[in-house]
PDB file of N, CA and C in Angstrom:
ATOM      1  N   UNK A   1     180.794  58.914 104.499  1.00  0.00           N
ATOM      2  CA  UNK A   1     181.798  57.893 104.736  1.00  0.00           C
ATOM      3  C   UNK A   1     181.165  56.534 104.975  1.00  0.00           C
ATOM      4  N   UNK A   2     179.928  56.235 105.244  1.00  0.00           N
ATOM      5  CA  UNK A   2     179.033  55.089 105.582  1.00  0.00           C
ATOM      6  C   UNK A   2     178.708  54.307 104.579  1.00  0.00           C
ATOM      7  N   UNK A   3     179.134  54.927 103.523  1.00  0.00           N
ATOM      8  CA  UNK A   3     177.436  54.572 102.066  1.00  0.00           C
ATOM      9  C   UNK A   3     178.238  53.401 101.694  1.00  0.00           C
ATOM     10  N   UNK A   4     179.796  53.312 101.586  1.00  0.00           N
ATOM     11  CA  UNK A   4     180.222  52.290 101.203  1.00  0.00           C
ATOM     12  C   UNK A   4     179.980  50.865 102.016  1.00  0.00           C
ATOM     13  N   UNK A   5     180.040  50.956 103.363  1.00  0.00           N
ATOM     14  CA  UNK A   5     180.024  49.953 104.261  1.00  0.00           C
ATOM     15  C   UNK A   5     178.437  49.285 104.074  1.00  0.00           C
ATOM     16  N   UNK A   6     177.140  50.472 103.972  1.00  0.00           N
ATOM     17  CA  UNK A   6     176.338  50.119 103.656  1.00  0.00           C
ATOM     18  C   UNK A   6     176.377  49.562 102.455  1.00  0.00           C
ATOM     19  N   UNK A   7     176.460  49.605 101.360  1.00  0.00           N
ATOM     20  CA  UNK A   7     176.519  48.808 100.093  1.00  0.00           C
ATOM     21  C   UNK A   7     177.254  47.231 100.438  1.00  0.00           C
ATOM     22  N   UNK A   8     178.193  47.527 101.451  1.00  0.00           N
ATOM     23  CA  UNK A   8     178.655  45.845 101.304  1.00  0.00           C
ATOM     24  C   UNK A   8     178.029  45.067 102.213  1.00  0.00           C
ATOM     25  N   UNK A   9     176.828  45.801 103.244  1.00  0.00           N
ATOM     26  CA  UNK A   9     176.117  45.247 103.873  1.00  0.00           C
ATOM     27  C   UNK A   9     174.991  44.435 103.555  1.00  0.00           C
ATOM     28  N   UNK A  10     174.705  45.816 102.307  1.00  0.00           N
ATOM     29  CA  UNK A  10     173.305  45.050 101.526  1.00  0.00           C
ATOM     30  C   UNK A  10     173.850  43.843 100.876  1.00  0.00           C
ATOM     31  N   UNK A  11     175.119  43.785  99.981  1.00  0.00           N
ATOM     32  CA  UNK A  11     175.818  42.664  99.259  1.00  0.00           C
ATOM     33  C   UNK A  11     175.807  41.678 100.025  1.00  0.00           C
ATOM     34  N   UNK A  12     176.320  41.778 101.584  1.00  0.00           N
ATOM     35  CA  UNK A  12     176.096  40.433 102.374  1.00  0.00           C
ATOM     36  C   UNK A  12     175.424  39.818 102.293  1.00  0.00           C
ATOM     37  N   UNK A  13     173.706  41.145 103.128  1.00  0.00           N
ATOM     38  CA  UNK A  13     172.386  39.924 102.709  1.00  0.00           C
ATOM     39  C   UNK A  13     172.025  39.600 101.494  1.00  0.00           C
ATOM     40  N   UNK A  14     172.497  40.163 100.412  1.00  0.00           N
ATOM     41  CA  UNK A  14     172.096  39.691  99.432  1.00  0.00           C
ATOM     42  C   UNK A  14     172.841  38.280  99.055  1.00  0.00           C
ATOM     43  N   UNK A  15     173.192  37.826  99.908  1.00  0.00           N
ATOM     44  CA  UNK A  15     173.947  37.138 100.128  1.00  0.00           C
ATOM     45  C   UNK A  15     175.294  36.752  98.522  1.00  0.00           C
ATOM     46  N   UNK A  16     175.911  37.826  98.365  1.00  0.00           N
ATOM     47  CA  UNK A  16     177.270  37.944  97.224  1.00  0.00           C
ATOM     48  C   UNK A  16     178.021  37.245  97.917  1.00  0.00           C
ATOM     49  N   UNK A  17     178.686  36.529  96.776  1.00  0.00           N
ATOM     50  CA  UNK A  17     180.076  35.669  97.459  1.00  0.00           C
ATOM     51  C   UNK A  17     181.151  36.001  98.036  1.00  0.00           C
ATOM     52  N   UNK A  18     181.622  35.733  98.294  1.00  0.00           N
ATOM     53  CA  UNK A  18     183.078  36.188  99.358  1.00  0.00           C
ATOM     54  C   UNK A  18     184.098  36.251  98.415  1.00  0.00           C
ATOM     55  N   UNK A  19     184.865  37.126  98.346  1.00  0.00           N
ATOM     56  CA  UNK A  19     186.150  36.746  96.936  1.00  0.00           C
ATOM     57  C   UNK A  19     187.463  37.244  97.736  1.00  0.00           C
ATOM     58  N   UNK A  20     188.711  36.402  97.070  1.00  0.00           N
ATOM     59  CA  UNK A  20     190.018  36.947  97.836  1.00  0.00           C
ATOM     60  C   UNK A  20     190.108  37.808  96.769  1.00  0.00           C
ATOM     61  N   UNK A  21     190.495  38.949  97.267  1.00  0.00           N
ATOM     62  CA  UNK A  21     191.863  39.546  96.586  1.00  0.00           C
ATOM     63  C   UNK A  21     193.371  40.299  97.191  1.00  0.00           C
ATOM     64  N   UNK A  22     193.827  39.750  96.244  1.00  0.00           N
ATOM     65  CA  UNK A  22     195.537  40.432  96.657  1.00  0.00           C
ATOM     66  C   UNK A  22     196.082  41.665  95.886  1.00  0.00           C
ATOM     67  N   UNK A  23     195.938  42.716  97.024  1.00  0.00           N
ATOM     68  CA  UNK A  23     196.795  43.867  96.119  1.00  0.00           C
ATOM     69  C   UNK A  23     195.521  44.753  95.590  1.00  0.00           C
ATOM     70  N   UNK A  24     194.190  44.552  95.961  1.00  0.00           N
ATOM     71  CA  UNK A  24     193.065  45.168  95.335  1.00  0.00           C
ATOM     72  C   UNK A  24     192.552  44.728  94.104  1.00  0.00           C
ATOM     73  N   UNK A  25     192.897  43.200  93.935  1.00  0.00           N
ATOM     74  CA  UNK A  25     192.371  42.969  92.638  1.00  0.00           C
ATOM     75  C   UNK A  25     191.835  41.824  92.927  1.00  0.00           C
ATOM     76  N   UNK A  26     190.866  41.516  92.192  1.00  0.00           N
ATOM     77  CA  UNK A  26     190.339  39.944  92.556  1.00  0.00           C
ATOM     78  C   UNK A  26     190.634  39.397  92.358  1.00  0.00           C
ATOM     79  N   UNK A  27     190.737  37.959  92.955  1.00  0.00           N
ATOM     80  CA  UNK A  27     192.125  36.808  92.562  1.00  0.00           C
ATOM     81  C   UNK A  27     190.867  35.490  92.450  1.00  0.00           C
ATOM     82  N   UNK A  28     189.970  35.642  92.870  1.00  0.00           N
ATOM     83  CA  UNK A  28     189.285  33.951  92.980  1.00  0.00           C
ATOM     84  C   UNK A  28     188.242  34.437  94.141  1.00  0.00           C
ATOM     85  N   UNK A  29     187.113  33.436  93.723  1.00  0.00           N
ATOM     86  CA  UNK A  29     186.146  33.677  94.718  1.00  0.00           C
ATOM     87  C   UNK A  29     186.276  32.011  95.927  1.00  0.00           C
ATOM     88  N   UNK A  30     185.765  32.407  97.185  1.00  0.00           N
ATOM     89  CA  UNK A  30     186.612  31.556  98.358  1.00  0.00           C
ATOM     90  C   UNK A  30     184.807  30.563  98.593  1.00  0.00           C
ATOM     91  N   UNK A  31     185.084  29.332  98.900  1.00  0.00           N
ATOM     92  CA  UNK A  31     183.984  28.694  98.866  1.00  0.00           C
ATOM     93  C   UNK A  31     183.398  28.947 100.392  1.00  0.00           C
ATOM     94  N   UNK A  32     182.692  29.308 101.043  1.00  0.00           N
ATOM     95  CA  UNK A  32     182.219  29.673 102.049  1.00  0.00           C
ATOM     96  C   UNK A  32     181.503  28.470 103.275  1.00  0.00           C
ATOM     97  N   UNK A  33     181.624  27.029 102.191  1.00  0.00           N
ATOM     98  CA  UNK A  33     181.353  26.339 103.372  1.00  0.00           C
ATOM     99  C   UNK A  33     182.425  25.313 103.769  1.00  0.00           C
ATOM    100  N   UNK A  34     183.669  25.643 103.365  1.00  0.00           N
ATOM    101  CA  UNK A  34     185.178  25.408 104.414  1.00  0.00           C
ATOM    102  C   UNK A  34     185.605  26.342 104.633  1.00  0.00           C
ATOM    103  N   UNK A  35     185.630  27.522 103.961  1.00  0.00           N
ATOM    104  CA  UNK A  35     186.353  28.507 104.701  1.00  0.00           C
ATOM    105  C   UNK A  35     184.936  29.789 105.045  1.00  0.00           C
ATOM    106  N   UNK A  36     184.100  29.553 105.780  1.00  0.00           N
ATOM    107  CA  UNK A  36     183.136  30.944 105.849  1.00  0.00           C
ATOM    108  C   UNK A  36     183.662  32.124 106.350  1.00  0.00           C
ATOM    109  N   UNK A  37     184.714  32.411 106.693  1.00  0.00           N
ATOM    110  CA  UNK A  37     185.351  34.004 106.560  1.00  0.00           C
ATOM    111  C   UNK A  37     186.119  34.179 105.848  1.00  0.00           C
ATOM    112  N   UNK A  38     187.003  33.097 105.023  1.00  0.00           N
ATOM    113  CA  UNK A  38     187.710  33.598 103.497  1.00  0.00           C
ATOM    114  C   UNK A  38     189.176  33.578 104.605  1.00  0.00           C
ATOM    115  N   UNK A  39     188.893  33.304 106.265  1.00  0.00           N
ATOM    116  CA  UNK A  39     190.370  33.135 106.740  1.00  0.00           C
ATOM    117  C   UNK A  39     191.672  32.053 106.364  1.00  0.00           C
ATOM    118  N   UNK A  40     191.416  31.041 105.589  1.00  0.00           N
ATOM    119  CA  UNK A  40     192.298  30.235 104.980  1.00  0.00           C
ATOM    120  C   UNK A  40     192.821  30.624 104.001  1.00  0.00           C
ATOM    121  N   UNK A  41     191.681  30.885 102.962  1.00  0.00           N
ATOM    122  CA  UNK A  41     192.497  31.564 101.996  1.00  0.00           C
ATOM    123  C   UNK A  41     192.573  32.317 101.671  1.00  0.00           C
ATOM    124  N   UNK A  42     192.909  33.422 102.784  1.00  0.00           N
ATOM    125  CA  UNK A  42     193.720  34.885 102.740  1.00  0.00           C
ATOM    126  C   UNK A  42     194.708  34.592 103.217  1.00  0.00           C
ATOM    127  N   UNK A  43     195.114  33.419 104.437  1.00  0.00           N
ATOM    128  CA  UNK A  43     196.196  33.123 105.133  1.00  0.00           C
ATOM    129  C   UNK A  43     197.069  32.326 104.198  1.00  0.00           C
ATOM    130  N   UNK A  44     196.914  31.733 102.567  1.00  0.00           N
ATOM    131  CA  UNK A  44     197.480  30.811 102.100  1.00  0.00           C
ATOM    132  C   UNK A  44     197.888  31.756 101.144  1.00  0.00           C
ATOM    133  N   UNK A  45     196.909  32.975 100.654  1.00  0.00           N
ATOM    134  CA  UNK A  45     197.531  33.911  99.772  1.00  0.00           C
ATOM    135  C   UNK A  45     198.423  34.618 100.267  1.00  0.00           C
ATOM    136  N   UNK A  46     198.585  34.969 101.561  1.00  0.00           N
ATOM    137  CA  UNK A  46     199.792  35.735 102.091  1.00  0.00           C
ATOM    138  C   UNK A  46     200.791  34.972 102.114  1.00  0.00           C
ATOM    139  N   UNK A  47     200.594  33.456 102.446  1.00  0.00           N
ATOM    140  CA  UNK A  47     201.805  32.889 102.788  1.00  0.00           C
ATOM    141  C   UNK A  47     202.706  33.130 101.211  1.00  0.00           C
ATOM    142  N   UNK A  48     201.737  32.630  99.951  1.00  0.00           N
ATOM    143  CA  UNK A  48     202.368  32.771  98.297  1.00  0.00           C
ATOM    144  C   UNK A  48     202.702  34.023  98.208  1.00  0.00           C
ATOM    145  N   UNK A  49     202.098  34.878  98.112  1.00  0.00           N
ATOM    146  CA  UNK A  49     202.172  36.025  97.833  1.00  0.00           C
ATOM    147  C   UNK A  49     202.840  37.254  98.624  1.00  0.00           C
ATOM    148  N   UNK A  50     203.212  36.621  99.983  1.00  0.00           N
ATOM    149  CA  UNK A  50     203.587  37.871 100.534  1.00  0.00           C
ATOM    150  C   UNK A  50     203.083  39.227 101.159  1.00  0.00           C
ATOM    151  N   UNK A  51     201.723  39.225 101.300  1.00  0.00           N
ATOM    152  CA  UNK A  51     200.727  39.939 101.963  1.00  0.00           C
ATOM    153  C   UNK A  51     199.957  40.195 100.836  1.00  0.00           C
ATOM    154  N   UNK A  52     198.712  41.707 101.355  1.00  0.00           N
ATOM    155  CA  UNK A  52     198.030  42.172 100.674  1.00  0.00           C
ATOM    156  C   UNK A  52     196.611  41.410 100.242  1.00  0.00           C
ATOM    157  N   UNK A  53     196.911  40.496 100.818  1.00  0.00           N
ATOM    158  CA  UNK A  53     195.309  39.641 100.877  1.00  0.00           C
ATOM    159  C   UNK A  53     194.373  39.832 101.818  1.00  0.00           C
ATOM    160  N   UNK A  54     193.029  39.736 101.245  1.00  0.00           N
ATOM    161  CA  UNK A  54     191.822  39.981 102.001  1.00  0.00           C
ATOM    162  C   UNK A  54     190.762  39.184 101.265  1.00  0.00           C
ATOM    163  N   UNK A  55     190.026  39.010 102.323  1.00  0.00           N
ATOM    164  CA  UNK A  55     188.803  38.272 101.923  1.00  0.00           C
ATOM    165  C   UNK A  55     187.545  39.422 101.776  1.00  0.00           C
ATOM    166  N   UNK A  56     186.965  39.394 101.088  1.00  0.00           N
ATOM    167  CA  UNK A  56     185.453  40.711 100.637  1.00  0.00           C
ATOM    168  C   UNK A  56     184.823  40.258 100.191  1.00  0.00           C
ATOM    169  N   UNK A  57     183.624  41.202 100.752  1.00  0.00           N
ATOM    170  CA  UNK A  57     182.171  40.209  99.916  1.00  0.00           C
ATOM    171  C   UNK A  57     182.753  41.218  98.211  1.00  0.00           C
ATOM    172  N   UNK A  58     181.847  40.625  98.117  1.00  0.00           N
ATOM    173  CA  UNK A  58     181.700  41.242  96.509  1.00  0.00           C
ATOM    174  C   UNK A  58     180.668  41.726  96.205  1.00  0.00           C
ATOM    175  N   UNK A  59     180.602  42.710  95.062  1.00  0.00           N
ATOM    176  CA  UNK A  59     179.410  43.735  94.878  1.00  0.00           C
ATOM    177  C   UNK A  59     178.596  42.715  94.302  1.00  0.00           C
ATOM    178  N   UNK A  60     177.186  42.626  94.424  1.00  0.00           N
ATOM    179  CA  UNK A  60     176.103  41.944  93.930  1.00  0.00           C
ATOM    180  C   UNK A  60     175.788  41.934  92.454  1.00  0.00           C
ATOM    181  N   UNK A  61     176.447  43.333  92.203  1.00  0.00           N
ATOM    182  CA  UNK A  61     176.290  43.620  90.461  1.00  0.00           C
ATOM    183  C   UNK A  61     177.326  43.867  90.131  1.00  0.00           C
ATOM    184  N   UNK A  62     178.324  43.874  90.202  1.00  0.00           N
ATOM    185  CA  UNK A  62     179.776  43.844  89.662  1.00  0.00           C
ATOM    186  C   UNK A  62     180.625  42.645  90.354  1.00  0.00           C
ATOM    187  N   UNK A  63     180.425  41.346  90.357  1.00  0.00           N
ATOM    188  CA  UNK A  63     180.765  40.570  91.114  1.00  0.00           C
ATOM    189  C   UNK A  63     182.216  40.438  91.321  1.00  0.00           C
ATOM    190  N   UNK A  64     183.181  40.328  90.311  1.00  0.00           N
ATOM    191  CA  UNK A  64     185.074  40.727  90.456  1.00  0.00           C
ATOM    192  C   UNK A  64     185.410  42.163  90.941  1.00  0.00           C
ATOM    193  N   UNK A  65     184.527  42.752  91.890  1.00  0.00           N
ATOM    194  CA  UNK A  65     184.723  43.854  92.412  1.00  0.00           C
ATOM    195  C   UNK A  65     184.139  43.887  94.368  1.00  0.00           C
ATOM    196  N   UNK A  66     185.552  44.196  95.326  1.00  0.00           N
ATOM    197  CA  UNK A  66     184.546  44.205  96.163  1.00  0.00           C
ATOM    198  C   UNK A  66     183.733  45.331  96.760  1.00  0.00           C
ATOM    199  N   UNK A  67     182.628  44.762  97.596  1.00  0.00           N
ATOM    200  CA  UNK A  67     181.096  45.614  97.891  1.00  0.00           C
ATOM    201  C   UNK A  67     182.087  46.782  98.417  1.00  0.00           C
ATOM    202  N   UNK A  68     182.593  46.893  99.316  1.00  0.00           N
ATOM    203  CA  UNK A  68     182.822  48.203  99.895  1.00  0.00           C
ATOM    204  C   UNK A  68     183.941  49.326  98.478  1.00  0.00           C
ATOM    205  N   UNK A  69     184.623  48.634  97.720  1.00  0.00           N
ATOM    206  CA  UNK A  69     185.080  49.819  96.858  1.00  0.00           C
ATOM    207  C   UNK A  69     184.635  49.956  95.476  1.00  0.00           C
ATOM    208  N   UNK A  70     183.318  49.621  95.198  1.00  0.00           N
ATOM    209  CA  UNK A  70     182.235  49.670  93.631  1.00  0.00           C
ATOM    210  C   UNK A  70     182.125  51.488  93.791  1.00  0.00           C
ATOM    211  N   UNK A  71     182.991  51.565  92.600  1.00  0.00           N
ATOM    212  CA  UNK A  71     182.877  52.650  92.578  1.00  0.00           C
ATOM    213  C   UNK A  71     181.487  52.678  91.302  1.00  0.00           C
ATOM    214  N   UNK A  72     181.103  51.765  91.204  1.00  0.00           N
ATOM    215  CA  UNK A  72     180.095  52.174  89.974  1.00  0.00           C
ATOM    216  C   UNK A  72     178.611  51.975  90.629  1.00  0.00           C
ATOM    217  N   UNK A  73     178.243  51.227  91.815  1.00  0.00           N
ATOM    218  CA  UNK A  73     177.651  51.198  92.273  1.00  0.00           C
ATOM    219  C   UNK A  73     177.359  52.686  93.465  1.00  0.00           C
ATOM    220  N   UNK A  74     178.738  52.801  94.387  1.00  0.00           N
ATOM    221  CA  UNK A  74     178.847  53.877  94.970  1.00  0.00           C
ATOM    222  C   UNK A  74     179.655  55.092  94.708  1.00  0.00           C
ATOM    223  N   UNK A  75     179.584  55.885  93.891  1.00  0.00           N
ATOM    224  CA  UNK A  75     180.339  56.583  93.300  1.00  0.00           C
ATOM    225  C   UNK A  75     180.746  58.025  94.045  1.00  0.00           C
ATOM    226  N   UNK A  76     182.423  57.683  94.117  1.00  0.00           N
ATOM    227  CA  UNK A  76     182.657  58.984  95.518  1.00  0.00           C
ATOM    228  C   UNK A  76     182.246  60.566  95.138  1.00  0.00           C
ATOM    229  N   UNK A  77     182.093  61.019  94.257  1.00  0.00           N
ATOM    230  CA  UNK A  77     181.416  62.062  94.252  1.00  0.00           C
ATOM    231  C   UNK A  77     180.161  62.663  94.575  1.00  0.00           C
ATOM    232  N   UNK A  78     179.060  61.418  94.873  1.00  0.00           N
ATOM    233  CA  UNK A  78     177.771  61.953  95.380  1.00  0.00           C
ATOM    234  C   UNK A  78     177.718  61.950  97.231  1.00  0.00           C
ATOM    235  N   UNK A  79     178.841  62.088  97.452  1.00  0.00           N
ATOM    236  CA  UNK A  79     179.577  61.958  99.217  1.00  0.00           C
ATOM    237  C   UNK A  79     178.552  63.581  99.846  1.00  0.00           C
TER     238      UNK A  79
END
């Protein structure tokens, strides 16, 4: 249950960009030096959109994907 959290840990320091997405899909990556937790604009996508927004790092090698659900990087069958 860890391996994922670890993968978006390494993505952090690897330092991957922060990306919103709404609904599990990536919507735009968030510029990190006005918003460095992606809290604006997750709070501006909920306000449009109606929830389902989050801010995530993003996988280092699949970048429109975020670090914690790469399934190609972490693939749930080797659990």
């Amino acid at each position: 249950m860890g391996k994922p959290f670890a993968h978006q840990d390494a993505c952090g320091t690897a330092r991957a960009p922060l990306g919103l997405f709404i609904n599990g899909r990536f919507h735009s990556y968030i510029d990190t030096k006005t918003d460095p937790h992606g809290d604006i604009a997750a709070g501006e996508a909920i306000r449009q959109h109606g929830g389902g927004a989050e801010a995530l790092i993003t996988c280092i090698n699949h970048p429109r994907t975020a670090a914690v659900d790469c399934l190609i990087c972490d693939p749930l069958d080797d659990e």
